[in-house]
Protein backbone atom coordinates (compact mmCIF):
# COMPACT_ATOMS: atom_id res chain seq x y z
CA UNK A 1 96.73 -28.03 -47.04
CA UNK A 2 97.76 -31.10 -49.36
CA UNK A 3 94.80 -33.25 -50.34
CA UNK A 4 95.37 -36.37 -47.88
CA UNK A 5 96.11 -34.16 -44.91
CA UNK A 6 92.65 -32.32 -45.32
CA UNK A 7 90.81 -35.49 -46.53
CA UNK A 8 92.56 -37.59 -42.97
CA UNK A 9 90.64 -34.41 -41.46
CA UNK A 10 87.21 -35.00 -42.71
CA UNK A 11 87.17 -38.31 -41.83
CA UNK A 12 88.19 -37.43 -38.30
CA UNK A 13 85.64 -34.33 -37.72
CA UNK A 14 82.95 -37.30 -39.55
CA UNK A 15 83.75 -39.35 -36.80
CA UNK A 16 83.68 -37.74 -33.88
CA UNK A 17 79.92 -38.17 -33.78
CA UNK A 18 79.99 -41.71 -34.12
CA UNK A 19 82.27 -42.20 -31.40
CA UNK A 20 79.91 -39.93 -28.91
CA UNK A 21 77.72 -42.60 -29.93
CA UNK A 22 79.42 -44.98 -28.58
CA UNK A 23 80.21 -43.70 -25.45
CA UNK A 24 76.27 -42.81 -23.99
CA UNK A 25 75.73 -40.13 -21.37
CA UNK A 26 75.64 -42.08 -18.40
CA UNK A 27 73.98 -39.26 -16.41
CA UNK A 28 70.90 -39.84 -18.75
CA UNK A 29 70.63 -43.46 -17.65
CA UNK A 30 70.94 -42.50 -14.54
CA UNK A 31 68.03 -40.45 -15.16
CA UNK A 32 65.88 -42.61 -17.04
CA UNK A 33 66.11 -45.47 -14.64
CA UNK A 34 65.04 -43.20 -11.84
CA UNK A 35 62.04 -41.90 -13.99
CA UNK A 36 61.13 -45.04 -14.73
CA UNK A 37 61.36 -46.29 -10.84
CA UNK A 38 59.64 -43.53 -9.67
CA UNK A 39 56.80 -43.49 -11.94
CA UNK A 40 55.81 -47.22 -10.49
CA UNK A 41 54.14 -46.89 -7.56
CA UNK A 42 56.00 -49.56 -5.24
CA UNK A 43 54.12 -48.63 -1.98
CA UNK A 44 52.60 -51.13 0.32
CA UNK A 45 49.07 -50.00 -0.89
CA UNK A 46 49.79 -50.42 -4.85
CA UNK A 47 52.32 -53.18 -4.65
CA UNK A 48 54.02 -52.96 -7.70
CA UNK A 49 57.34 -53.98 -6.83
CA UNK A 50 57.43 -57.22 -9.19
CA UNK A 51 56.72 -54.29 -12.07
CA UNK A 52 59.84 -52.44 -11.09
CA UNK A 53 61.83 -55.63 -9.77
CA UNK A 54 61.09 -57.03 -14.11
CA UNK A 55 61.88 -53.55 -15.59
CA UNK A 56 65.28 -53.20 -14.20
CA UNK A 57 65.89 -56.93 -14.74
CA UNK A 58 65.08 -56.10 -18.69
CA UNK A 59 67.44 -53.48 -18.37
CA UNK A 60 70.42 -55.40 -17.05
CA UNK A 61 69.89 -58.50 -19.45
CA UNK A 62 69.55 -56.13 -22.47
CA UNK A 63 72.70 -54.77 -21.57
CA UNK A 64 74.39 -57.79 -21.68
CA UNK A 65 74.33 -59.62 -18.40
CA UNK A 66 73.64 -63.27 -18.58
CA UNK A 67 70.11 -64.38 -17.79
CA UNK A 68 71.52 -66.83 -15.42
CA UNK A 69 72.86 -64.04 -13.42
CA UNK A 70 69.37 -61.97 -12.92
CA UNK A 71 67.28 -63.40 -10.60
CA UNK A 72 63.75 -62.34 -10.29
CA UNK A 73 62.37 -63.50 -7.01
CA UNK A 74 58.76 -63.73 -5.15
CA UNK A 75 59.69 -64.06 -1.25
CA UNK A 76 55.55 -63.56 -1.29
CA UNK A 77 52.58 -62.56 -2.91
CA UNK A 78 52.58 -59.19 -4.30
CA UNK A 79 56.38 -58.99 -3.46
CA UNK A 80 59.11 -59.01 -6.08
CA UNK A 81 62.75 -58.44 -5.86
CA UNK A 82 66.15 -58.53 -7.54
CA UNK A 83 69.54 -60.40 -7.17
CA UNK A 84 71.93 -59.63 -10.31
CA UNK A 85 75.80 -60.91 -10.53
CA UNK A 86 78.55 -59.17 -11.99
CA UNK A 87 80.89 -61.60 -12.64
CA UNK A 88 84.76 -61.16 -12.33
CA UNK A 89 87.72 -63.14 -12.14
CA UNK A 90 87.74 -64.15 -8.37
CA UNK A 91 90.83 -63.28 -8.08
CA UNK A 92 90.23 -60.46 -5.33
CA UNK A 93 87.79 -62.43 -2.84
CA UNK A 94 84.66 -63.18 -1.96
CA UNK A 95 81.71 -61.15 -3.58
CA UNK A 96 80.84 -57.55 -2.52
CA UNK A 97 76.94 -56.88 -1.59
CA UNK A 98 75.49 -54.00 -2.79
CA UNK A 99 72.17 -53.45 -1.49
CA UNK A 100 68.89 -51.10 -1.86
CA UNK A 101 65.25 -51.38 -1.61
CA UNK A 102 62.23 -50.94 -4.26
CA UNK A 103 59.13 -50.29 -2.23
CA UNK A 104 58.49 -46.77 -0.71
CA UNK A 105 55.94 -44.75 1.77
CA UNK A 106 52.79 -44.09 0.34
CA UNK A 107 52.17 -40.79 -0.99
CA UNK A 108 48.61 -39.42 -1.34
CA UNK A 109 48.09 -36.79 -3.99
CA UNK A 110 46.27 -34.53 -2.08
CA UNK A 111 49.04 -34.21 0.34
CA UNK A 112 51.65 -33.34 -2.52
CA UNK A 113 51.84 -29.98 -4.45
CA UNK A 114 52.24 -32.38 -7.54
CA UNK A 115 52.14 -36.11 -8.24
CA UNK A 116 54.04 -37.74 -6.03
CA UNK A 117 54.37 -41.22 -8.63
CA UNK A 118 55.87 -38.31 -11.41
CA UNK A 119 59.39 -37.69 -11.60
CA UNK A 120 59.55 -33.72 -11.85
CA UNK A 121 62.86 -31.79 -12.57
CA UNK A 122 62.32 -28.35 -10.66
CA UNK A 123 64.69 -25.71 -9.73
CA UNK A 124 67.54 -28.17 -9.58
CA UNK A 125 66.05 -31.05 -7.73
CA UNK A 126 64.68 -34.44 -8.58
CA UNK A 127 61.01 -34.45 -7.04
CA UNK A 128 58.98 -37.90 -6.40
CA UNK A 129 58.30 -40.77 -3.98
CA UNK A 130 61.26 -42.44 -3.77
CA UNK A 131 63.42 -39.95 -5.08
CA UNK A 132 65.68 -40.04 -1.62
CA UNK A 133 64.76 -42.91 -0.49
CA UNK A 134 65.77 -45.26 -1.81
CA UNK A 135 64.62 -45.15 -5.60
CA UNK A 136 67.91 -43.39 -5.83
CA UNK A 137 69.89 -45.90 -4.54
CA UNK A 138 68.56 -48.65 -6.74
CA UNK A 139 68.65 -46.64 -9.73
CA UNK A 140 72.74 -46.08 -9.14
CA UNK A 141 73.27 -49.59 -8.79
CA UNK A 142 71.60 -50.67 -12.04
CA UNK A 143 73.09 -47.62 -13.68
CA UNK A 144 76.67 -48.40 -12.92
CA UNK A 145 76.21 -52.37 -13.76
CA UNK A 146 74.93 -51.22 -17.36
CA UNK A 147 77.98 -48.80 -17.47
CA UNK A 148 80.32 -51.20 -16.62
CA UNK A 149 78.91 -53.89 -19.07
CA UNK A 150 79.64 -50.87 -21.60
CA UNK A 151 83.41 -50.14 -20.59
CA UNK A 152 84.27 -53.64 -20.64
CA UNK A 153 85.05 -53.17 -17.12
CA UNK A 154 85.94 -57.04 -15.44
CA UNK A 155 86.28 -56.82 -11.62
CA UNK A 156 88.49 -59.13 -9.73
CA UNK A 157 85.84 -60.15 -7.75
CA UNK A 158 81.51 -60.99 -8.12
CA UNK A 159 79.29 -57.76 -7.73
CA UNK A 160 75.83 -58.28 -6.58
CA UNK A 161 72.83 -56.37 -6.37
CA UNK A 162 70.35 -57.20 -4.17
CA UNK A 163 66.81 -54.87 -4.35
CA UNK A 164 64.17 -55.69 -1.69
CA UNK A 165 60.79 -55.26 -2.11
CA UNK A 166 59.39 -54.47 2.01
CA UNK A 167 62.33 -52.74 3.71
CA UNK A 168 59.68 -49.61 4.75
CA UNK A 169 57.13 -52.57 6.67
CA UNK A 170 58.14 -55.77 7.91
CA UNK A 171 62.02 -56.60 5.66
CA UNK A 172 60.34 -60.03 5.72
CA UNK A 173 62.24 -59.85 1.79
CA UNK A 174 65.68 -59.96 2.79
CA UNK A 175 65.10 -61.96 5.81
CA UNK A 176 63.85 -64.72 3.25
CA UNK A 177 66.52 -64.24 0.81
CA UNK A 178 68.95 -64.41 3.29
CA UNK A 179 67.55 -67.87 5.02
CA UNK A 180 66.67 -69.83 1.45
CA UNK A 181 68.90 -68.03 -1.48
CA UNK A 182 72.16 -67.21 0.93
CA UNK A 183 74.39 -68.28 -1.69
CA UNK A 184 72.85 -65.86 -4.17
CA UNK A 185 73.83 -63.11 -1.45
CA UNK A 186 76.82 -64.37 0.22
CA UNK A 187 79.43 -61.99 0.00
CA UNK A 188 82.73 -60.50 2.17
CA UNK A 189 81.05 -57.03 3.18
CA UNK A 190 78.20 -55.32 1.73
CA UNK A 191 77.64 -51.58 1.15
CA UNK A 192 73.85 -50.11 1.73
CA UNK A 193 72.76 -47.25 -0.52
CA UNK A 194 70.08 -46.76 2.30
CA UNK A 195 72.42 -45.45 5.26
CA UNK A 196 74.72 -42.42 5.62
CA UNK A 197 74.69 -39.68 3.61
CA UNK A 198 75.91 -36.21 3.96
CA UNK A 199 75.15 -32.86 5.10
CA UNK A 200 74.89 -29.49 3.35
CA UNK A 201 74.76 -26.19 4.93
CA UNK A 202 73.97 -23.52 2.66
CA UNK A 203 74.29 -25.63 -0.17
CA UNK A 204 78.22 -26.56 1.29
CA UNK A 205 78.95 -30.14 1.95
CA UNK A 206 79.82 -30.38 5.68
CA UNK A 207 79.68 -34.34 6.75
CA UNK A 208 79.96 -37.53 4.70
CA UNK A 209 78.08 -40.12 7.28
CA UNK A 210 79.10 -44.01 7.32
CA UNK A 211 76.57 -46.22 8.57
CA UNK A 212 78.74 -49.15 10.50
CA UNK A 213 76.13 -49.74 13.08
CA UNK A 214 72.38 -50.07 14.03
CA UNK A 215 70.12 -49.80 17.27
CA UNK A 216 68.04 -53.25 18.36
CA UNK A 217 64.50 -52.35 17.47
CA UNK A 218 62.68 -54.30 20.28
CA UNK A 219 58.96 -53.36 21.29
CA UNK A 220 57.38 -54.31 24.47
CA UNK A 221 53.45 -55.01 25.49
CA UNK A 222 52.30 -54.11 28.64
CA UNK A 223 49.51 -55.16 29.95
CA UNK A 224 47.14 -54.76 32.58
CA UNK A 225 43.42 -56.95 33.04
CA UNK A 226 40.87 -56.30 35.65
CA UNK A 227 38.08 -58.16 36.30
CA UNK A 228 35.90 -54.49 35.32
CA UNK A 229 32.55 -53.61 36.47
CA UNK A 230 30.07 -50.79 36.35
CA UNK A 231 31.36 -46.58 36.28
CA UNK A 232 28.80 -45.53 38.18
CA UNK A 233 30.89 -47.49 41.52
CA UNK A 234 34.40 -46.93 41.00
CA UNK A 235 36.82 -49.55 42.60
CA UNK A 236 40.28 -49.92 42.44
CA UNK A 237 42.48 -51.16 41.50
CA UNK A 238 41.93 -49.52 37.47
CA UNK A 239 43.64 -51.05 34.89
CA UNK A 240 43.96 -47.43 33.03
CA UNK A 241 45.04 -45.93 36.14
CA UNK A 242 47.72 -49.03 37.01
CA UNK A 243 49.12 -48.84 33.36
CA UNK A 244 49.71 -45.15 33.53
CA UNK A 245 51.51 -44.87 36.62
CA UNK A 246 53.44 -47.59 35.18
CA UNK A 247 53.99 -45.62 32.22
CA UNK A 248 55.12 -42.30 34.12
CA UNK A 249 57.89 -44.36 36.22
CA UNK A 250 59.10 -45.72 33.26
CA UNK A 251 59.28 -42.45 31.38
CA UNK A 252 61.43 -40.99 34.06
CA UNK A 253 64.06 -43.37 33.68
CA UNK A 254 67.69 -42.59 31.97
CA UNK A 255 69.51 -45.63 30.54
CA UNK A 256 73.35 -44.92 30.96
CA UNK A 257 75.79 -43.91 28.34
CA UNK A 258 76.93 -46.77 26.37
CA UNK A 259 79.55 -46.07 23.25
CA UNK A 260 80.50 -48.62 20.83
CA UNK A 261 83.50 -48.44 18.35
CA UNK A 262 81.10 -46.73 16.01
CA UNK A 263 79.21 -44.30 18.55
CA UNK A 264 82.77 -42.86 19.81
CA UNK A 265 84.13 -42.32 16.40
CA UNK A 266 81.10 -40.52 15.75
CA UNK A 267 81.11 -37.85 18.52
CA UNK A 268 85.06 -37.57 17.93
CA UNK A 269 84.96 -37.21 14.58
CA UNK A 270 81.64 -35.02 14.86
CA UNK A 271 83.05 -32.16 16.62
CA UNK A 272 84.59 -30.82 13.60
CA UNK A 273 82.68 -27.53 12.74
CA UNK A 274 80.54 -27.95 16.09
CA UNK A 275 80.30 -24.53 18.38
CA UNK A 276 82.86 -24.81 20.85
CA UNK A 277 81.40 -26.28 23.89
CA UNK A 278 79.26 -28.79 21.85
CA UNK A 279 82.88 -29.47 20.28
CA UNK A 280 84.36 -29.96 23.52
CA UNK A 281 81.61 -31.84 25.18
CA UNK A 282 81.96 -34.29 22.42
CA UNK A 283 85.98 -34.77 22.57
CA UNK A 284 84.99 -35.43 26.28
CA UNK A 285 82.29 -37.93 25.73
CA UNK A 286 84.37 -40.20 23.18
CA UNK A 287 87.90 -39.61 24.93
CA UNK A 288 86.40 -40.61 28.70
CA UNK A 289 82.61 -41.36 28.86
CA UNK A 290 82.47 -37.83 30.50
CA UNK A 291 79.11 -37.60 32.94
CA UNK A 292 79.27 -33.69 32.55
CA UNK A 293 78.99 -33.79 28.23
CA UNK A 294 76.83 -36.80 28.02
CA UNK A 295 74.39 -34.74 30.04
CA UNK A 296 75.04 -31.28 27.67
CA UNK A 297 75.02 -33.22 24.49
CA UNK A 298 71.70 -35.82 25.83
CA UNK A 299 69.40 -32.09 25.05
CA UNK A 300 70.05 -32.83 21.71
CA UNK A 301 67.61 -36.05 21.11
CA UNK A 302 69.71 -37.48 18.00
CA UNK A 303 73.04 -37.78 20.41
CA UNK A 304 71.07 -38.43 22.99
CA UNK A 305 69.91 -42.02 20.95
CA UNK A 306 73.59 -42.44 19.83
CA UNK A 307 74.78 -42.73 23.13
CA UNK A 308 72.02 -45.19 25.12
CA UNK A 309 68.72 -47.51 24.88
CA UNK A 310 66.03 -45.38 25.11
CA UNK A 311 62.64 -46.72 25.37
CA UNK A 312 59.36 -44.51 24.62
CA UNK A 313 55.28 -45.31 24.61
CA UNK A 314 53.73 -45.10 21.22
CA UNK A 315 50.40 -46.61 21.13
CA UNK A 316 47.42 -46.94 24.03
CA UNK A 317 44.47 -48.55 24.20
CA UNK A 318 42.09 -49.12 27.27
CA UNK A 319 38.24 -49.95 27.91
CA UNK A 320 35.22 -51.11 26.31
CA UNK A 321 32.58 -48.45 27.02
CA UNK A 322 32.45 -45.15 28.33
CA UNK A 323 30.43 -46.52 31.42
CA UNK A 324 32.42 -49.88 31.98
CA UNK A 325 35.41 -50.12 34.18
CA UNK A 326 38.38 -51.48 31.97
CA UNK A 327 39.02 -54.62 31.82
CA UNK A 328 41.78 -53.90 29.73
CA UNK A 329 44.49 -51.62 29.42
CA UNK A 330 47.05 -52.07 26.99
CA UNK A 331 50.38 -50.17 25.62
CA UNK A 332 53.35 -49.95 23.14
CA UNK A 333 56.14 -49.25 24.57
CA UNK A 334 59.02 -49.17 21.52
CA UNK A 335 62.87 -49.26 22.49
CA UNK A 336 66.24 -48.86 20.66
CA UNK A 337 68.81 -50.92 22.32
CA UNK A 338 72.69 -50.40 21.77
CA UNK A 339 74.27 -53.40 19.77
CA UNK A 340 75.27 -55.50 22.57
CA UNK A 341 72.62 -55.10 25.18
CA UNK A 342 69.95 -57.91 25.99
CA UNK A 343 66.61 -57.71 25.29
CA UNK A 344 65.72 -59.89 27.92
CA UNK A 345 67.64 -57.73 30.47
CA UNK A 346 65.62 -54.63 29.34
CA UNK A 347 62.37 -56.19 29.62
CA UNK A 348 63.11 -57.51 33.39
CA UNK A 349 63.89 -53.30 33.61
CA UNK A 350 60.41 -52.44 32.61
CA UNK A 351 58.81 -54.76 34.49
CA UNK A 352 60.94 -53.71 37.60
CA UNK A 353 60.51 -49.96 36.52
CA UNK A 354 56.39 -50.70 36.56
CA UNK A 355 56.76 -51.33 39.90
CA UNK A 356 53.14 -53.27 40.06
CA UNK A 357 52.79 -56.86 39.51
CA UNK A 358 49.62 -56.34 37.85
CA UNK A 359 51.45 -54.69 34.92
CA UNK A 360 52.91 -57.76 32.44
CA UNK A 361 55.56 -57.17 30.09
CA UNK A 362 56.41 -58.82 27.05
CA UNK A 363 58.23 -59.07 24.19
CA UNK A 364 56.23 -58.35 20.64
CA UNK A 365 58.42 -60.05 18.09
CA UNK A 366 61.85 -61.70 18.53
CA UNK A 367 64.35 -59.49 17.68
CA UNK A 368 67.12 -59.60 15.65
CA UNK A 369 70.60 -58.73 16.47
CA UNK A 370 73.01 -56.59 14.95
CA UNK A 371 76.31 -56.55 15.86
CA UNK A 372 78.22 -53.24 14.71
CA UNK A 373 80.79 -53.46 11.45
CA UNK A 374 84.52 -53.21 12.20
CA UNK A 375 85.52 -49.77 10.80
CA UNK A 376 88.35 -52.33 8.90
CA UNK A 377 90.94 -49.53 6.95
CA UNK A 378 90.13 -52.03 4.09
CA UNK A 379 86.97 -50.72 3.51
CA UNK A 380 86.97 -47.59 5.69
CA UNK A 381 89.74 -46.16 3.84
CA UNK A 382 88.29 -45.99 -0.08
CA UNK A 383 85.42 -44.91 1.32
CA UNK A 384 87.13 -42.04 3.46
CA UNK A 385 89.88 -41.27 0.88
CA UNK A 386 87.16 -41.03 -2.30
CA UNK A 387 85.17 -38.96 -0.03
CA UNK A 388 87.87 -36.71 0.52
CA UNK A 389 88.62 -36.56 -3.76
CA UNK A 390 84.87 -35.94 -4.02
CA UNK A 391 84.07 -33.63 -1.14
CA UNK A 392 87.24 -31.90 0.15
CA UNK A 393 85.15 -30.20 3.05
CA UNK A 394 82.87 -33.06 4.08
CA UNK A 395 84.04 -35.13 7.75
CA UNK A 396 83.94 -38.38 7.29
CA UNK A 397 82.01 -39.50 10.57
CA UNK A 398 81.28 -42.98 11.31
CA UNK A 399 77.52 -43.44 12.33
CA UNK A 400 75.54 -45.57 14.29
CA UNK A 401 72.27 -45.46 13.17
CA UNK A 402 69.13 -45.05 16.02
CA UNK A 403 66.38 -46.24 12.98
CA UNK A 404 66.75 -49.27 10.82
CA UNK A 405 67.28 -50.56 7.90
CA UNK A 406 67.29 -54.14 5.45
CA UNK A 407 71.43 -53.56 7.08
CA UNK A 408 70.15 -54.99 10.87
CA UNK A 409 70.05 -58.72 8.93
CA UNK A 410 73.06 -58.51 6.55
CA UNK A 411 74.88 -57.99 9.75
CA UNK A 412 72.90 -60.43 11.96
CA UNK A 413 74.14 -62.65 8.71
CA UNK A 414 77.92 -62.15 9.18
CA UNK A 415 78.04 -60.01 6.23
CA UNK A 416 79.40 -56.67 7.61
CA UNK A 417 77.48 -53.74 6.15
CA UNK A 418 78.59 -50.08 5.54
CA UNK A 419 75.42 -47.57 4.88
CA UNK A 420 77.28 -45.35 2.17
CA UNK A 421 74.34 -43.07 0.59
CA UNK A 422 76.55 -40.69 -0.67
CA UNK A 423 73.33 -38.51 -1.13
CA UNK A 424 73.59 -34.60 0.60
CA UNK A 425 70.44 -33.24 2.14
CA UNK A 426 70.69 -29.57 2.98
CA UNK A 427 70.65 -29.82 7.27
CA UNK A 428 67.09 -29.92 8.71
CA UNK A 429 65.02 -30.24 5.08
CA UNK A 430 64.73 -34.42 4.61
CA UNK A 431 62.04 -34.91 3.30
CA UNK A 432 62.72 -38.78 3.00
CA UNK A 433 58.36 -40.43 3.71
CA UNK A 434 57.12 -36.89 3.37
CA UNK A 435 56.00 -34.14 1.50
CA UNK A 436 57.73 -33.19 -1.80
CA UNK A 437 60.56 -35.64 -1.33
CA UNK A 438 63.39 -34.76 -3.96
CA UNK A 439 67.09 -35.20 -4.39
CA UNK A 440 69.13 -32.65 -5.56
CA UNK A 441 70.15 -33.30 -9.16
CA UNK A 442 73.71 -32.84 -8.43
CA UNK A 443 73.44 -34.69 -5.23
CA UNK A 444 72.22 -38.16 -7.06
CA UNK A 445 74.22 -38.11 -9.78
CA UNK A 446 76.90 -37.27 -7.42
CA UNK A 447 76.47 -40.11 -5.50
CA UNK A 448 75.98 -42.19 -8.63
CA UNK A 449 79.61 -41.29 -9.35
CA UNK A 450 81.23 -41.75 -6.37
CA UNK A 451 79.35 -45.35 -6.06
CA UNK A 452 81.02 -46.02 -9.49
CA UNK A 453 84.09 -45.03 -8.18
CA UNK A 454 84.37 -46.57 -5.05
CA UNK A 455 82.84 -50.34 -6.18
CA UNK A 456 85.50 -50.27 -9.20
CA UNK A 457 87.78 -49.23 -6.89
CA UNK A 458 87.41 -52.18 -4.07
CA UNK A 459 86.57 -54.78 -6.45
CA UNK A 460 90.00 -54.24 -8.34
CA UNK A 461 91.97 -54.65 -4.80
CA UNK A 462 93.51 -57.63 -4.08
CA UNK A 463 92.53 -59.27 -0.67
CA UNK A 464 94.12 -58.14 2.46
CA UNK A 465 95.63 -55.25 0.22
């Protein structure tokens, strides 16, 4: 080999380490950020979330976002949370949202079969509080931010992160943020790292959820007071006994079937890999409202939320002393309405359903609407085509959540929100606010890639395209 050739050769093989250098494994941030999240304790007990809300702040000015851009806010005492900008050319629209939450469930030790504030790698699975949700989530965000910083990468349009700091108690956080920092927020859509999600079976991906849609969490008192007296001469009428018969008829009642956009997507697109008469009770359901497969598919309790209100009593109390008449008898009674329906309309049902005038029924907190996200091809379809690249097997299902999440005010906002986890939990082993939570190693940093993806992807389009 003549001298230059094999000295133009050394300096290549020489280099080739420097350039891995510059081009860091982006799984091991991924990592590292969710080691370091999960190893703050963020629950409502410890209240840490200002400690993790200033770590990943750190992290994103260090990597080379302006200070001006990450926002460190206190909506309250003990509360911290994060609004960052990625700034682009505004050429492609308004802002996108992209949205998690910092605080989790508390964990006690005791309950764990290791420490639940430790990030463990066992066995192929990410173990800790937080791990699933939504540590994860926040951990992508900040991840891909620093990544793109790295690449160069300029969107045409703002990205920004918004971590809360109470989504798992009262989401007084993004409530606030919402009401006195909206133009911090304000974007076109937003996408939720804290909805969706897929489903493995045997380790296979099967469905790729999108959250487009939440249930009205609206709780009601009812109340019964008696003027009491002594147990040893019984008299009616009893409070106790009043407020449970008023219970029972209220238990017995059915709300009827009530789709949305979202709802009938989801039981059409749902019977894919379904045995066949769940398959064809679902076709029925979202092609006519069929009485026969709502009532087959209403045994399952998850469709059976999908597809109505429901209303259920979850907390009692009655009585003073064992040998006192009540005076008062008190109870919870907790329902999920379908975007749309009036609260006020199903608390003159309960009172009508209690069937006693004694029994008063009110509302516990206001509540706060959520109207359901156009499935809009503009967003629905990188989200459905990526999905597709990523997991070839996975349905794409549209989903209309029967829980909540920090999503029920980006919506009430006008900001339409898409829950697009990305995370797969094997089918019937969440362990999201239990025992052993983990994510699957694969899984997050998965989902970590197909966030990238996708957020490059619709903050490069031009509007309307």
């Amino acid at each position: 080999m003549p001298r230059t050739a094999w000295s133009l050769l050394c300096l290549t093989l020489l280099a080739v380490p420097a350039l891995a250098a510059q081009q860091p494994d982006h799984r091991a941030l991924e990592r590292e950020i969710l080691r370091e999240l999960i190893e703050i304790n963020t629950s409502d007990s410890a209240g840490h979330t200002m400690e993790a809300t200033q770590a990943l702040a750190r992290r994103l000015r260090e990597a080379g976002l302006p200070a001006a851009d990450v926002h460190v806010l206190e909506p309250s005492a003990r509360q911290g949370m994060l609004v960052a900008r990625y700034r682009g050319t505004g050429r492609g629209g308004r802002p996108i949202l992209l949205m998690a939450h910092l605080d989790v469930v508390d964990a006690r030790a005791e309950d764990w079969s290791m420490a639940p504030y430790t990030l463990h790698e066992v066995d192929g699975y990410y173990y800790g509080r937080g791990t699933n949700d939504n540590k994860a989530g926040a951990a992508m965000l900040v991840a891909n931010f620093i990544r793109y910083r790295r690449e160069g990468f300029v969107p045409d349009r703002d990205l920004v992160i918004v971590l809360t700091s109470d989504e798992e108690t009262g989401q007084t956080s993004i409530a606030w943020v919402l009401q006195q920092h909206r133009d911090l927020v304000d974007a076109e859509y937003a996408l939720n790292t804290d909805a969706g999600g897929g489903e493995l079976k045997d380790g296979k991906p099967i469905t790729f959820a999108v959250q487009a849609a939440e249930k009205l969490y609206q709780s009601y008192r009812l109340e019964v007071r008696n003027r009491g007296g002594h147990s040893s001469v019984p008299e009616s009428p009893n409070a106790i006994y009043q407020l449970s018969g008023a219970l029972l008829r209220i238990s017995r009642h059915v709300f009827p079937v009530h789709l949305t956009e979202v709802s009938r997507a989801y039981f059409a697109r749902s019977a894919a890999g379904q045995d066949p008469g769940t398959a064809a009770a679902m076709r029925a359901l979202a092609e006519r409202d069929d009485s026969a497969a709502a009532a087959r598919l209403a045994t399952v309790p998850y469709y059976n939320g999908v597809m109505r209100t429901t209303c259920v009593a979850t907390q009692l109390f009655a009585g003073h002393a064992e040998n006192a008449l009540p005076q008062l008898a008190r109870a919870t009674v907790n329902c999920r309405l379908v975007p749309g329906e009036s609260p006020d309309s199903v608390r003159a049902l309960l009172a009508r359903l209690a069937a006693d005038t004694a029994v008063r029924v009110t509302p516990i907190d206001p509540p706060t609407p959520s109207p359901p996200s156009p499935l809009t091809p503009v967003v629905m379809g990188p989200i459905e085509r990526l999905a597709g690249e990523m997991w070839p097997n996975a349905v794409v299902i549209p989903e209309q959540s029967t829980g909540g999440t920090d999503g029920i005010y980006t919506r009430n906002a006008g900001i339409p929100t898409y829950g697009v986890a990305a995370l797969f939990d094997e089918v019937g082993d969440v362990r999201a606010h239990g025992r052993d939570e983990r994510v699957g190693v694969k899984s997050y940093h998965d989902a970590a890639e197909y966030w990238y993806r996708l957020v490059k992807q619709l903050a490069t389009a031009r509007p309307g395209t």
